[in-house]
C-alpha atoms as a PDB file:
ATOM      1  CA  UNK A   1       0.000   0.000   0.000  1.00  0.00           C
ATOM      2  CA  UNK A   2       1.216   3.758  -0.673  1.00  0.00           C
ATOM      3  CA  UNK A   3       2.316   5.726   2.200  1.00  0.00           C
ATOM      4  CA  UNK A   4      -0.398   8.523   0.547  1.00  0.00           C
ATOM      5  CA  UNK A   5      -3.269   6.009   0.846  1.00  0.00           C
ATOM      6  CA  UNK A   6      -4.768   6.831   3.943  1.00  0.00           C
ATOM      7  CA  UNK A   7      -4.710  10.136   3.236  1.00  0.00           C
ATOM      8  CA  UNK A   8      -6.136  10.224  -0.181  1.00  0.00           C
ATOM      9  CA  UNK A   9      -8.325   6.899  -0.373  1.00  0.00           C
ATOM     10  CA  UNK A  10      -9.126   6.358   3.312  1.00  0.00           C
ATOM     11  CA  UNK A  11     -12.099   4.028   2.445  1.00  0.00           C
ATOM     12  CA  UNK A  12      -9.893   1.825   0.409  1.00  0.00           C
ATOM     13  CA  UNK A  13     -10.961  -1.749   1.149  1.00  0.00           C
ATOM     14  CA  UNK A  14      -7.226  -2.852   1.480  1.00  0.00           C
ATOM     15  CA  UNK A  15      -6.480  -0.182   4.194  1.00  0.00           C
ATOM     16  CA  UNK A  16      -9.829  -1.072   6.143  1.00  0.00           C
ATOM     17  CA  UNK A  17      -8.838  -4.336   5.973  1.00  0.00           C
ATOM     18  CA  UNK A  18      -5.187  -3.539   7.771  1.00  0.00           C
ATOM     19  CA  UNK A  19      -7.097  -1.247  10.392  1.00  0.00           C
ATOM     20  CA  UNK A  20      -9.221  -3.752  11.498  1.00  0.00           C
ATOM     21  CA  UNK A  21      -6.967  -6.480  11.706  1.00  0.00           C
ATOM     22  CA  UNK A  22      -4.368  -4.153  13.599  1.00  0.00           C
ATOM     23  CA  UNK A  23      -7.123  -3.467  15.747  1.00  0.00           C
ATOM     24  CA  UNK A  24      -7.798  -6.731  16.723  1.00  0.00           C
ATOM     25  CA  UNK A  25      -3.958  -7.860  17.421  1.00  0.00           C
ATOM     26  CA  UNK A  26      -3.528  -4.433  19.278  1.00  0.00           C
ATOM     27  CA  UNK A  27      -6.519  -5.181  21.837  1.00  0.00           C
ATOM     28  CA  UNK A  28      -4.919  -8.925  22.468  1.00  0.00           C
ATOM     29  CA  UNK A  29      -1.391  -7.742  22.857  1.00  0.00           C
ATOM     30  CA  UNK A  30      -2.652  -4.683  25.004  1.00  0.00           C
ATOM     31  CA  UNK A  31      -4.741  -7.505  27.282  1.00  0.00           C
ATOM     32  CA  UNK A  32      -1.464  -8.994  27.970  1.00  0.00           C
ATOM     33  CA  UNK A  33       0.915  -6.436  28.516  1.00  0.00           C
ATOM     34  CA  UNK A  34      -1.226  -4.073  30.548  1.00  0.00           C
ATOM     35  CA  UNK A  35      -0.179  -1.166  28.419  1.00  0.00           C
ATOM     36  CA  UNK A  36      -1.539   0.273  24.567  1.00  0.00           C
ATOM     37  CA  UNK A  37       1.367   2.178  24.226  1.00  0.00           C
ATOM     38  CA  UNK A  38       3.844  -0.919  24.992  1.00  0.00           C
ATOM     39  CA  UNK A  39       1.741  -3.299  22.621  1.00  0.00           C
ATOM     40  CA  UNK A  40       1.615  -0.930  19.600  1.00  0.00           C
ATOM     41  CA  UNK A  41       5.382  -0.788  20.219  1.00  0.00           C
ATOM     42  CA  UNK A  42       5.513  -4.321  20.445  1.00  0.00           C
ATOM     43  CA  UNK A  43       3.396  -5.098  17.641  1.00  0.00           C
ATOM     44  CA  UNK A  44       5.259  -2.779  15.332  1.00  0.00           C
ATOM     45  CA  UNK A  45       9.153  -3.340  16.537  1.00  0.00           C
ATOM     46  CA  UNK A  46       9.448  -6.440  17.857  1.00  0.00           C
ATOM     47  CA  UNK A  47      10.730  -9.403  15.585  1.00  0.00           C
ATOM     48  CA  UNK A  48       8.999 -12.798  16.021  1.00  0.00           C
ATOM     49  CA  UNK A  49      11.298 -15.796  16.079  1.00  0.00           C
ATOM     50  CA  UNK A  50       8.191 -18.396  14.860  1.00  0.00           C
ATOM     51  CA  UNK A  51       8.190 -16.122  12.243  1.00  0.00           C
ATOM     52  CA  UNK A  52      11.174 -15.653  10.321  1.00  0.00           C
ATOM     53  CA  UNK A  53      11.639 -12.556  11.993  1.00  0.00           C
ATOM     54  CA  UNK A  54       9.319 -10.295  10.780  1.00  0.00           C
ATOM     55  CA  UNK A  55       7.128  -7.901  13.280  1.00  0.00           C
ATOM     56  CA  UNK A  56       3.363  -8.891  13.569  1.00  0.00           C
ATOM     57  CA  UNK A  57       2.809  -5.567  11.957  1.00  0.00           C
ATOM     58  CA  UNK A  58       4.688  -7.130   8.679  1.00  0.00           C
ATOM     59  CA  UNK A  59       3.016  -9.963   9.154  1.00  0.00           C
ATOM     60  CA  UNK A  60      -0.774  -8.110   9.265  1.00  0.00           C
ATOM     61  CA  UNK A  61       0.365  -6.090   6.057  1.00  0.00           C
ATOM     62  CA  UNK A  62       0.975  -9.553   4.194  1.00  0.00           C
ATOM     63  CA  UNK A  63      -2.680 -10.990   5.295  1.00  0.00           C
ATOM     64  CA  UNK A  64      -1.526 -13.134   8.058  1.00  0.00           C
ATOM     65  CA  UNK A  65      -3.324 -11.364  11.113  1.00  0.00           C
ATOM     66  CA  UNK A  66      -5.388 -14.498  12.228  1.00  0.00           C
ATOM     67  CA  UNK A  67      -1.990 -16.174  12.802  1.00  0.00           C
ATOM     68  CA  UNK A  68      -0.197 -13.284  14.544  1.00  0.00           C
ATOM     69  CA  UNK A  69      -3.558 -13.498  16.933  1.00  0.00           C
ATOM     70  CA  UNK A  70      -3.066 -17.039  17.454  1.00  0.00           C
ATOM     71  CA  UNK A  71       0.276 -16.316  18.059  1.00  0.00           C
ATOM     72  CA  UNK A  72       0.068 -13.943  20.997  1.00  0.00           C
ATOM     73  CA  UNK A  73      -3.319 -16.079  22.578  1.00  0.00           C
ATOM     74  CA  UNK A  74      -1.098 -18.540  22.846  1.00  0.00           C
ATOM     75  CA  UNK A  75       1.254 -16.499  25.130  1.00  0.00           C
ATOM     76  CA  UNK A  76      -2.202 -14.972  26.646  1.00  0.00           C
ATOM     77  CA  UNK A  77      -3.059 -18.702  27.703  1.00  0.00           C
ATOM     78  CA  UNK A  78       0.486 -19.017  29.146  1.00  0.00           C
ATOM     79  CA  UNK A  79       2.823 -22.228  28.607  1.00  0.00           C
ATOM     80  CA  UNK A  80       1.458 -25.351  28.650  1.00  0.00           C
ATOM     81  CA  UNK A  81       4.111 -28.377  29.367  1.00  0.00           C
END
């Protein structure tokens, strides 16, 4: 997506898509760390090993929200074993 888009197209179906998803991983990280401002910083810095790397905000750009969620509810629910 352009860096202009949500400026010029806000309603664009691709950038409503990224906002909601976002959304969602931001209100599950923000449940377990206590703190929106930590979790955004989380969600957009922090590299995740089980995937290659990449930040759950890369990951939410390419589509793959629903397994950056799982991801962190999986934390949420603690370790098991």
């Amino acid at each position: 997506m352009h860096r202009n888009t949500p400026t010029a197209r806000p309603q664009a179906p691709q950038l409503q898509k990224y906002l909601q998803d976002m959304v969602r991983a931001l209100a599950m990280a923000t449940q377990m760390t206590g703190d929106d401002k930590r979790a955004a910083f989380l969600l957009r810095n922090e590299p995740l090993a089980a995937f290659g790397y990449k930040t759950a905000d890369t990951l939410i750009q390419d589509g793959r929200a629903d397994a950056v969620i799982a991801y962190l509810e999986s934390f949420a629910g603690g370790a098991a074993g």
